[in-house]
N, C-alpha and C. Protein backbone atom coordinates (compact mmCIF):
# COMPACT_ATOMS: atom_id res chain seq x y z
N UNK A 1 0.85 -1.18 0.00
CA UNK A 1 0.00 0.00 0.00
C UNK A 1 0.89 1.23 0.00
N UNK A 2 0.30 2.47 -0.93
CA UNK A 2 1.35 2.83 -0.91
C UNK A 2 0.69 4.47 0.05
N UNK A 3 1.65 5.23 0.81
CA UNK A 3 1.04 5.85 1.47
C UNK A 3 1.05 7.64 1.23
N UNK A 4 -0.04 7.85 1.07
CA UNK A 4 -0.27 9.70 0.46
C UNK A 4 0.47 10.50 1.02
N UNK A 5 1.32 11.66 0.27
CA UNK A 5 1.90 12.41 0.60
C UNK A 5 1.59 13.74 1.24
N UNK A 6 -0.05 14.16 0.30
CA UNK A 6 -0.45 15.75 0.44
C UNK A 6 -0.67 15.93 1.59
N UNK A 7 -1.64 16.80 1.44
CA UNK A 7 -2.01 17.21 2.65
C UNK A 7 -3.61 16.97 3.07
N UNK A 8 -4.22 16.08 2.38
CA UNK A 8 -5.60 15.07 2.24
C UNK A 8 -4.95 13.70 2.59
N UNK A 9 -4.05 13.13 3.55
CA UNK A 9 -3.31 12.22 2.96
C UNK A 9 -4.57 11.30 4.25
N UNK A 10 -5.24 11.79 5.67
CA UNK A 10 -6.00 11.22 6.19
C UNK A 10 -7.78 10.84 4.99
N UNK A 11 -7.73 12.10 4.47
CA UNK A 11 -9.19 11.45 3.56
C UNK A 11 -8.55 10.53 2.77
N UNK A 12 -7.30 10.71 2.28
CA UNK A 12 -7.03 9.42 1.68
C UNK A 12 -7.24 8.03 2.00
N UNK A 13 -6.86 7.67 3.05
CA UNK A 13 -6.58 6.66 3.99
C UNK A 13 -8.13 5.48 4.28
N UNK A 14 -8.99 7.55 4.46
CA UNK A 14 -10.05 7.11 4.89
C UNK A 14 -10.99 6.68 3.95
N UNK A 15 -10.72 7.33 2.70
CA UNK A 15 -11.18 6.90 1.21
C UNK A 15 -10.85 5.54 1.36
N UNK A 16 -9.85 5.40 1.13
CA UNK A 16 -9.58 3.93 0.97
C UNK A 16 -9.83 2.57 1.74
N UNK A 17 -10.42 3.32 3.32
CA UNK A 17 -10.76 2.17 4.36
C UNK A 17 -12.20 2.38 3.52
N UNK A 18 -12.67 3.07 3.42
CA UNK A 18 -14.33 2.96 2.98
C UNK A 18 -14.08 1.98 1.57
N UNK A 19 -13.58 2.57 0.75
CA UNK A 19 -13.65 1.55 -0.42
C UNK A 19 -13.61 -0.18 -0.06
N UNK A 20 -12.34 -0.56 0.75
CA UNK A 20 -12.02 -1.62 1.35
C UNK A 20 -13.36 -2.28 1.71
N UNK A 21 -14.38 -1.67 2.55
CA UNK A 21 -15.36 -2.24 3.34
C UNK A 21 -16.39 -2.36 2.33
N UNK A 22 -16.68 -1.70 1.32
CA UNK A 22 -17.42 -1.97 -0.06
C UNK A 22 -17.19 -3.26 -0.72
N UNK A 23 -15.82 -2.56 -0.45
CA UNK A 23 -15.62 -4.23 -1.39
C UNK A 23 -15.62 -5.55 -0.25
N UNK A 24 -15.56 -5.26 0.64
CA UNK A 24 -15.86 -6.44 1.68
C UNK A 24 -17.47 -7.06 1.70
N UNK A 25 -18.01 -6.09 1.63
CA UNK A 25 -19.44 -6.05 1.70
C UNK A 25 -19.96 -6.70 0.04
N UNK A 26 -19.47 -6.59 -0.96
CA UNK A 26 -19.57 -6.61 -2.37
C UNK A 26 -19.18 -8.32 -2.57
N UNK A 27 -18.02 -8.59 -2.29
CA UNK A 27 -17.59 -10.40 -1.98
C UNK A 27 -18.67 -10.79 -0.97
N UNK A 28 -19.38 -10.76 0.02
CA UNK A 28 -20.22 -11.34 1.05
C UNK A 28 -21.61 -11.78 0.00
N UNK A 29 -22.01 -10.75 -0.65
CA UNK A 29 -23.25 -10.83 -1.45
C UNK A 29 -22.69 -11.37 -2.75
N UNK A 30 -21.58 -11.62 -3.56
CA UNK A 30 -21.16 -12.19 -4.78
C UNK A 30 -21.36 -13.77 -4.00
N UNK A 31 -20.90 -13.93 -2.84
CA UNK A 31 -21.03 -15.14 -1.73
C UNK A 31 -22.37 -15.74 -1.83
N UNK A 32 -23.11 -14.90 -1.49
CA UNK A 32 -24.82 -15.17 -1.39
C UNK A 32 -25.70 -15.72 -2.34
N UNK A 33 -24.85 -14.78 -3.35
CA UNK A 33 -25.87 -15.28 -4.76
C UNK A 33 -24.99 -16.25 -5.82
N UNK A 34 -23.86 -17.12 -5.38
CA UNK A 34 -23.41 -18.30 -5.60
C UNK A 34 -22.23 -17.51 -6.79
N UNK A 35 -21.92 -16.56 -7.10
CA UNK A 35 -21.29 -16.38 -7.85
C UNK A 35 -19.69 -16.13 -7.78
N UNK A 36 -19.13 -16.70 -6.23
CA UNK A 36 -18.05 -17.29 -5.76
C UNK A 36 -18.49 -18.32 -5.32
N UNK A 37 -17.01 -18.94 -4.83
CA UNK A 37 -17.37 -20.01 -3.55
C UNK A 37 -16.40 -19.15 -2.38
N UNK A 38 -16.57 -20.83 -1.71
CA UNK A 38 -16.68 -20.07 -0.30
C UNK A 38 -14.83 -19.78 0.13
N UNK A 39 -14.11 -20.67 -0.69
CA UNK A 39 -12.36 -20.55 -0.66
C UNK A 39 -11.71 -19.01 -1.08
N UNK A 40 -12.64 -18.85 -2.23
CA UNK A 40 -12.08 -17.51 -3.01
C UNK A 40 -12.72 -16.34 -2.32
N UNK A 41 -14.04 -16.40 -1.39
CA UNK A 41 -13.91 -15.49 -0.26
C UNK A 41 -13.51 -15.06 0.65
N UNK A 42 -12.99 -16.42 0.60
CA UNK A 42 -12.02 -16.53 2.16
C UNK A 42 -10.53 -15.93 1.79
N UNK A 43 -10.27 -16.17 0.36
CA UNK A 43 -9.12 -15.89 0.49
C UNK A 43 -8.81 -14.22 0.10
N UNK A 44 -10.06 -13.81 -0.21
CA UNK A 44 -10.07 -12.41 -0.90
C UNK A 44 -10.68 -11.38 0.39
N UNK A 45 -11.29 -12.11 1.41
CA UNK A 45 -11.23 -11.35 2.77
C UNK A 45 -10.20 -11.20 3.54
N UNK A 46 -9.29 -12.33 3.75
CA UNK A 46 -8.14 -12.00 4.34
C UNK A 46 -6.91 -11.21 3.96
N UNK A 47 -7.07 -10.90 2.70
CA UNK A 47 -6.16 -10.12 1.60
C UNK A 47 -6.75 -8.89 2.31
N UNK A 48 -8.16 -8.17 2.31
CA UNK A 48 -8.63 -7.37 2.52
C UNK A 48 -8.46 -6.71 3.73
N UNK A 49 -8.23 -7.46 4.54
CA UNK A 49 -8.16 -7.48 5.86
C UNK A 49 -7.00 -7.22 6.79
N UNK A 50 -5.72 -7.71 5.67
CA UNK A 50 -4.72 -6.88 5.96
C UNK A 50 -4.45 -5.92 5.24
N UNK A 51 -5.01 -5.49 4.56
CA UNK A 51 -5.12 -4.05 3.98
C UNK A 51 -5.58 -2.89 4.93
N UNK A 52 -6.77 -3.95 5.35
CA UNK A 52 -7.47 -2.48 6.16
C UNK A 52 -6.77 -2.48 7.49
N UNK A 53 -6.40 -3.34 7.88
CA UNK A 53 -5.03 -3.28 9.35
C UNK A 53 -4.00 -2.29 9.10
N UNK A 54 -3.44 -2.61 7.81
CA UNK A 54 -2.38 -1.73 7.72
C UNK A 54 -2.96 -0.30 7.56
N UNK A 55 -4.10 0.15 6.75
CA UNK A 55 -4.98 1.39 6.41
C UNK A 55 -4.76 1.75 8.62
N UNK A 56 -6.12 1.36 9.01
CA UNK A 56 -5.80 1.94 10.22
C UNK A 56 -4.68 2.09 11.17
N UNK A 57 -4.10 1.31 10.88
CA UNK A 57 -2.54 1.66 11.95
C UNK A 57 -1.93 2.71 11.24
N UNK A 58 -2.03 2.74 9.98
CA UNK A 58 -1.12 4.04 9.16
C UNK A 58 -2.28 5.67 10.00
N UNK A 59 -3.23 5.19 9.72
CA UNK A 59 -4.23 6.43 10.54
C UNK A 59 -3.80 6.80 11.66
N UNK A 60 -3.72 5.80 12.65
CA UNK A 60 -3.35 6.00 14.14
C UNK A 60 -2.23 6.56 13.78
N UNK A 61 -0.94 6.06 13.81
CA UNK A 61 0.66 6.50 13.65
C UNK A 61 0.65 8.15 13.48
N UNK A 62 -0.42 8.41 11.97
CA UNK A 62 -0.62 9.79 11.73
C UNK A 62 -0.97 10.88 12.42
N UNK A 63 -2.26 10.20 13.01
CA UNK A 63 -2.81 11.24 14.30
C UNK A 63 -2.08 10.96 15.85
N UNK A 64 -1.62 10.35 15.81
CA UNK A 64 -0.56 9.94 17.11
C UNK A 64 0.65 11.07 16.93
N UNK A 65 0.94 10.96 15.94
CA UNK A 65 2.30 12.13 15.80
C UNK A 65 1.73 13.19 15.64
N UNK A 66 0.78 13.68 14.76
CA UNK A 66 0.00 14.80 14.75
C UNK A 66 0.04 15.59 16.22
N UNK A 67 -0.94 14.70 17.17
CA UNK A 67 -1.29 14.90 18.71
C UNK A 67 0.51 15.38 19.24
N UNK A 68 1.20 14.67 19.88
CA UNK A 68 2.05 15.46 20.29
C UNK A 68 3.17 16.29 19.45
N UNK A 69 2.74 16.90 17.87
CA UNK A 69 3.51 17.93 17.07
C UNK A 69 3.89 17.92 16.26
N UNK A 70 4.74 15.99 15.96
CA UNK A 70 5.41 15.75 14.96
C UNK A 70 4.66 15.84 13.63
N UNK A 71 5.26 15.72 12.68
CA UNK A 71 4.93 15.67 11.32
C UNK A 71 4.65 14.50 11.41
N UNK A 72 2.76 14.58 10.78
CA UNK A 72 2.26 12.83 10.47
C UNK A 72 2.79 12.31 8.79
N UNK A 73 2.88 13.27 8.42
CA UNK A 73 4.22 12.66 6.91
C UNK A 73 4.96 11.45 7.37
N UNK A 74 5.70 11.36 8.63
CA UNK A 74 6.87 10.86 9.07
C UNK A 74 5.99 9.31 9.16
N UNK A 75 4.57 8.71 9.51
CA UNK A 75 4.47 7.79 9.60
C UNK A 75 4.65 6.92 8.16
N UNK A 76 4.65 5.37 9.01
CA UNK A 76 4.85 4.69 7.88
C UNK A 76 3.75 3.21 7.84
N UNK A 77 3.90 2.82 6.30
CA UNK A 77 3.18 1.57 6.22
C UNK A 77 3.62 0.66 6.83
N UNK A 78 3.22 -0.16 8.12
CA UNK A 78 3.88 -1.33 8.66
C UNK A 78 3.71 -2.55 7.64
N UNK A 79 4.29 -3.67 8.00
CA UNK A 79 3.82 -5.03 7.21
C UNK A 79 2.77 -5.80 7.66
N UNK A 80 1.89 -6.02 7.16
CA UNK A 80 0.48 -6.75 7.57
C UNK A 80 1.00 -7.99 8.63
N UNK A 81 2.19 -8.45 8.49
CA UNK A 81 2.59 -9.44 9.86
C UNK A 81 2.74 -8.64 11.15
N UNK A 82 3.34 -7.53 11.29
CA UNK A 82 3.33 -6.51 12.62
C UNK A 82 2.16 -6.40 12.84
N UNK A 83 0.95 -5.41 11.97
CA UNK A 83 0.05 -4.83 12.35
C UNK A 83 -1.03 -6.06 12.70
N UNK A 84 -1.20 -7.09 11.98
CA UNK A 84 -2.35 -8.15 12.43
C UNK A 84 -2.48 -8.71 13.70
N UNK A 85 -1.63 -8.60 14.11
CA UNK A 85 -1.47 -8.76 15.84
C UNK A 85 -1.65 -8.18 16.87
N UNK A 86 -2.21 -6.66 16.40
CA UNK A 86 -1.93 -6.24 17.59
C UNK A 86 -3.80 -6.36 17.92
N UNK A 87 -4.20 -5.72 19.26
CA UNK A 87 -4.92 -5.86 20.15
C UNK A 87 -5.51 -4.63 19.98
N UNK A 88 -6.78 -4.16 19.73
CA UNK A 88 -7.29 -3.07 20.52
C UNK A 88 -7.51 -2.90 21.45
C-alpha cells in the first residue's frame, strides 16, 4: 500500500478504508448469490483485511504524531505481519 503524501493524505486513507469495506461487503453478497465459492472469499477477505489493518494503523501513527507535534508525513506503512497482531 502505498502511502499519500499531500495534505488530504488522512481522507485518503479514509477513502480507501471505505472503499475496502465496499468491497468487503460486495464479496459477502457475490457469496450469497453463488457467484463465488466459499475458498475464493475466504481468500479475498483475508487479503482485505490486511489491507485495512495496515490502512488503520497508518491512521493512528498519523494522528498519534500529529497529537504530540510531529509531522504525520513521518508515519509509515507497517507489514500486515506486525500490524495483524496487535490488540485493541
Amino acid at each position: 500500500m502505498q502511502q499519500p503524501q499531500d495534505a488530504g493524505a488522512e481522507q485518503a486513507i479514509l477513502g480507501r478504508i471505505s472503499a475496502m469495506v465496499a468491497d468487503e461487503k460486495a464479496l459477502r453478497a457475490l457469496l450469497a448469490d453463488g457467484s463465488i465459492d466459499g475458498e475464493t472469499e475466504r481468500e479475498r477477505l483475508e487479503a482485505l483485511e490486511r489491507a485495512l489493518d495496515q490502512c488503520w494503523d497508518l491512521l493512528r501513527q498519523r494522528r498519534a504524531l500529529a497529537e504530540v507535534g510531529e509531522d504525520p508525513g513521518e508515519a509509515q506503512v507497517r507489514p500486515s505481519s506486525t500490524v495483524e497482531n496487535y490488540r485493541s
